[in-house]
N, C-alpha and C. Protein backbone atom coordinates (compact mmCIF):
# COMPACT_ATOMS: atom_id res chain seq x y z
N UNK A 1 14.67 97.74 8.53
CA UNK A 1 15.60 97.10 9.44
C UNK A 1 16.96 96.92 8.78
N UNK A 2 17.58 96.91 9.75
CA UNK A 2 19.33 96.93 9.12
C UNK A 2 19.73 95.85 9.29
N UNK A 3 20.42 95.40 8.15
CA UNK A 3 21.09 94.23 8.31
C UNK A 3 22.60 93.83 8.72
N UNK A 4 22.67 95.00 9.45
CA UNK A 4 24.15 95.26 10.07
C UNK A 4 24.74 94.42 10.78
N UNK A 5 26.12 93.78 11.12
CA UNK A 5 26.08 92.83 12.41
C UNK A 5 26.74 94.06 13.30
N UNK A 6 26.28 93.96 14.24
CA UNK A 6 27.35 94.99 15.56
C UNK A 6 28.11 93.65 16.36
N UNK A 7 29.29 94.19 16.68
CA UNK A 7 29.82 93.54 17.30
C UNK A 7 29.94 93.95 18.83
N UNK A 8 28.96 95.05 19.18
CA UNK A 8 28.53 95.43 20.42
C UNK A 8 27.28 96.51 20.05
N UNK A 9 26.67 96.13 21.09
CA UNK A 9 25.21 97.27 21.48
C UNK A 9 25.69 97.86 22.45
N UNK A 10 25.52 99.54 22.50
CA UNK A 10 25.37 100.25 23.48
C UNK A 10 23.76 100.87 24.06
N UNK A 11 23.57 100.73 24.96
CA UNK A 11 22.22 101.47 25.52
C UNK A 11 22.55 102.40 26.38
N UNK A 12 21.98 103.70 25.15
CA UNK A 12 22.37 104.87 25.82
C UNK A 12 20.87 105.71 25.36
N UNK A 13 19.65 105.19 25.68
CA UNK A 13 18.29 105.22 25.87
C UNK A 13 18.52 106.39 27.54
N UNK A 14 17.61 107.54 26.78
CA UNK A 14 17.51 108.68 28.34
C UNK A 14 18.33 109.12 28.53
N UNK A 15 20.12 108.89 28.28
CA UNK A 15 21.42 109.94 28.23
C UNK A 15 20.81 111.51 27.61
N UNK A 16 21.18 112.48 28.01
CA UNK A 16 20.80 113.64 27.33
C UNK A 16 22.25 114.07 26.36
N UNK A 17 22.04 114.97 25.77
CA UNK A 17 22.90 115.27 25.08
C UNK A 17 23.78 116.08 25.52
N UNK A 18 25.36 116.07 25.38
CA UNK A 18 25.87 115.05 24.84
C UNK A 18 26.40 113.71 24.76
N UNK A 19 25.97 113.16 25.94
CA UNK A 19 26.17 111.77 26.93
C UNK A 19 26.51 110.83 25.69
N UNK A 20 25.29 110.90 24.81
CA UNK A 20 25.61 109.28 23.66
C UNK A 20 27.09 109.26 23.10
N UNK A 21 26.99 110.77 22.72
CA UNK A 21 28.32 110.99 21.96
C UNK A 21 29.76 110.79 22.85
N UNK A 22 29.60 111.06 23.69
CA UNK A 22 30.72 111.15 24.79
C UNK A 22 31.23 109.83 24.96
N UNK A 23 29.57 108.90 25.16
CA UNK A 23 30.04 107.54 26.21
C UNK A 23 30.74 106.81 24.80
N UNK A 24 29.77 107.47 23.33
CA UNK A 24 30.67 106.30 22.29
C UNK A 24 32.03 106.45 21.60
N UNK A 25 32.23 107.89 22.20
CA UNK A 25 34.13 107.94 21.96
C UNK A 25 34.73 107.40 22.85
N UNK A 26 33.90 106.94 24.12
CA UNK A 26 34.51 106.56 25.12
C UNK A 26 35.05 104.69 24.99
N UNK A 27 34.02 104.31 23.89
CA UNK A 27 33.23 102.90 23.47
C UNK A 27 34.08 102.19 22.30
N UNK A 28 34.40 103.28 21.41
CA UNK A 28 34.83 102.67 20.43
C UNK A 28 36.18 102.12 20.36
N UNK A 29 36.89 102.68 20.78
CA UNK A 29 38.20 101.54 21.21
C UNK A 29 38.00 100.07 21.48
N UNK A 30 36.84 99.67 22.19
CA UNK A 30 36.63 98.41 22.58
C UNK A 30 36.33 97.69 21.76
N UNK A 31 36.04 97.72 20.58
CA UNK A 31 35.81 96.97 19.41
C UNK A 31 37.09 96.86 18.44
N UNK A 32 37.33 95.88 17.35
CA UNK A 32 38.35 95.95 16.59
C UNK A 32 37.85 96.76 15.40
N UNK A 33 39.20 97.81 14.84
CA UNK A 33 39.00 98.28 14.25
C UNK A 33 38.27 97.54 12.96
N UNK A 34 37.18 98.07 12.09
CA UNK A 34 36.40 97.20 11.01
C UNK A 34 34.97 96.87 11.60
N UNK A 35 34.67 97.00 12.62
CA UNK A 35 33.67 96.49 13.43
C UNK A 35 32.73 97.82 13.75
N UNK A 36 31.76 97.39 14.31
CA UNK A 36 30.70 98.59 14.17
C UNK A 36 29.74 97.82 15.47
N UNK A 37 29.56 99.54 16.21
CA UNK A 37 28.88 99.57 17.33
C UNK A 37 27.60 99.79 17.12
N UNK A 38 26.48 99.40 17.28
CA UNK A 38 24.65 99.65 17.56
C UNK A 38 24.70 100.54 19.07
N UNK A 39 24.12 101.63 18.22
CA UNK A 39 23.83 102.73 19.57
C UNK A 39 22.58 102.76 19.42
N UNK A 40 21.90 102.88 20.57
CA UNK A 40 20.48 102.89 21.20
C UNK A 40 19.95 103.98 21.65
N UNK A 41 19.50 105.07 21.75
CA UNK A 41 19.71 106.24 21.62
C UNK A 41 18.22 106.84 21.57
N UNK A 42 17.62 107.88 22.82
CA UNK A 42 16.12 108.22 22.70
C UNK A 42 16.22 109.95 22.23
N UNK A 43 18.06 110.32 22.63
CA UNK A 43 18.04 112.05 22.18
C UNK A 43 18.19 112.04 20.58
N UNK A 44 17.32 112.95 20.35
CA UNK A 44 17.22 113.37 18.57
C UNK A 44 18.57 114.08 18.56
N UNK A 45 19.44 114.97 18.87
CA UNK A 45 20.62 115.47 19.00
C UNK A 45 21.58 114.40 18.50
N UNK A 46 21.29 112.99 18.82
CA UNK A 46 22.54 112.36 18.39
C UNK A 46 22.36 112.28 16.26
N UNK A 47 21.39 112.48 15.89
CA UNK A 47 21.31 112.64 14.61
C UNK A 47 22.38 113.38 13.89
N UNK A 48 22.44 114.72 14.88
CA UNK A 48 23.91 115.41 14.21
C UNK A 48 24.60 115.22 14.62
N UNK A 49 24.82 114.78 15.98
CA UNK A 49 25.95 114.66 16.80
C UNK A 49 26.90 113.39 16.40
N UNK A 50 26.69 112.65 16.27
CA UNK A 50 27.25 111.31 15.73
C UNK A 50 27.70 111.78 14.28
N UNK A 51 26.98 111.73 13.21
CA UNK A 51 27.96 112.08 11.95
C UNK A 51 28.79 113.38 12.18
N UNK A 52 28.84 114.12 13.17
CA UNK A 52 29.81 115.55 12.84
C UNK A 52 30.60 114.24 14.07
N UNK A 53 30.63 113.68 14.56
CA UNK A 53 31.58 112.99 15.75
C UNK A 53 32.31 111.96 14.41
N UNK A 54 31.70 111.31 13.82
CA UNK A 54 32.29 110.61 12.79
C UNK A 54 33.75 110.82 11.90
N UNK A 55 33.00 111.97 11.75
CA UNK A 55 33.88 113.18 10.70
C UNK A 55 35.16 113.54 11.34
N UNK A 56 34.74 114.35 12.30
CA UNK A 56 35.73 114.30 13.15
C UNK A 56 36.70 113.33 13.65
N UNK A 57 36.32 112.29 14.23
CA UNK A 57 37.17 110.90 14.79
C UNK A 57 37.98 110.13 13.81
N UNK A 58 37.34 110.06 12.98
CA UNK A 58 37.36 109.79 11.72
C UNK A 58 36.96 107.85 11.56
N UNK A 59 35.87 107.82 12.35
CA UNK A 59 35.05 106.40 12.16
C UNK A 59 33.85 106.91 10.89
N UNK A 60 32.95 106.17 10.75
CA UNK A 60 31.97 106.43 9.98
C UNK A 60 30.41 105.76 10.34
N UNK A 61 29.45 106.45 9.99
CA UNK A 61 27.93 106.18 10.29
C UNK A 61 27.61 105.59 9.33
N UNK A 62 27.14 104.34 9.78
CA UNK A 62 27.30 103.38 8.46
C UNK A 62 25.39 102.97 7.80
N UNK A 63 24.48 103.51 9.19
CA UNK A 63 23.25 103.56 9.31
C UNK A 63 22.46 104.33 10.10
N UNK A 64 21.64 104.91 9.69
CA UNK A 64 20.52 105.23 11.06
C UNK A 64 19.56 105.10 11.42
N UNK A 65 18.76 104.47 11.74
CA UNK A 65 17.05 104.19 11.64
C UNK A 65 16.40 104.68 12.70
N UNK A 66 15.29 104.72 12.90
CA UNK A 66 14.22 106.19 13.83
C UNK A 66 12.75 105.42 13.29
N UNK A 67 12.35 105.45 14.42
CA UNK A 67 11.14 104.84 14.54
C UNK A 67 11.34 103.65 15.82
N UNK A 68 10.01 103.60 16.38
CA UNK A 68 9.77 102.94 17.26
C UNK A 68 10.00 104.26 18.59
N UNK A 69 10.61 103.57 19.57
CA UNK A 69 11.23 104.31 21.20
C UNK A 69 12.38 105.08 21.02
N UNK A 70 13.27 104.11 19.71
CA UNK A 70 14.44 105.07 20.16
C UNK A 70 15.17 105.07 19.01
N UNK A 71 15.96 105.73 18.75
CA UNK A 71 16.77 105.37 17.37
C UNK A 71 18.19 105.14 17.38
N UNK A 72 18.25 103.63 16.66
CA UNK A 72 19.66 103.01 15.99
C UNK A 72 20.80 103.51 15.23
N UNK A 73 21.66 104.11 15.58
CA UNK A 73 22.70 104.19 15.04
C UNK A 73 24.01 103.27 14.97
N UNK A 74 24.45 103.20 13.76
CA UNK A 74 25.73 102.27 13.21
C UNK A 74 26.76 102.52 13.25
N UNK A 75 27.60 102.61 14.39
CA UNK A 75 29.13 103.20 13.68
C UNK A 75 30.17 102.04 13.18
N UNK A 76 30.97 102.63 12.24
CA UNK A 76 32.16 101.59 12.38
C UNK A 76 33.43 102.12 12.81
N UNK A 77 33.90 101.54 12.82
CA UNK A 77 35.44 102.17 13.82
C UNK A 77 36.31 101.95 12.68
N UNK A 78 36.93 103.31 12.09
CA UNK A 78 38.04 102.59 11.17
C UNK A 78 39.50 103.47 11.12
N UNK A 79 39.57 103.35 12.84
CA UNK A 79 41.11 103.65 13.03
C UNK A 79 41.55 103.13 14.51
């Protein structure tokens, strides 16, 4: 378990790909930069999709965990 704080959860549980990625470029503005979003997430696609989206945007994946229903991803926003 991560001991991350998010300063927002997204549930994007059943989006197909590329929906997660889409809705969280869509997402991350809404947070202050320094802050980090919890994505909720049941497509395995966001595994790559999120760190090459990272890279790109130029936020960063700060965690990922897998197991259980669905898997947690961490971003932080740092622009």
């Amino acid at each position: 378990m991560s001991d991350i704080n998010a300063a927002k959860i997204l549930d994007l549980k059943g989006l197909p790909c590329p929906m997660p990625v889409v809705k969280m470029s869509q997402e991350i503005s809404s947070v202050n930069v320094g802050e980090v979003i919890e994505v909720h997430t049941t497509d395995p696609g966001s595994l790559s999709d999120f760190p090459a989206w990272a890279e790109t945007s130029g936020n960063e994946v700060l965690d990922t965990e897998q197991g259980g229903e669905f898997i947690k991803i961490f971003v932080k926003r740092n622009n």
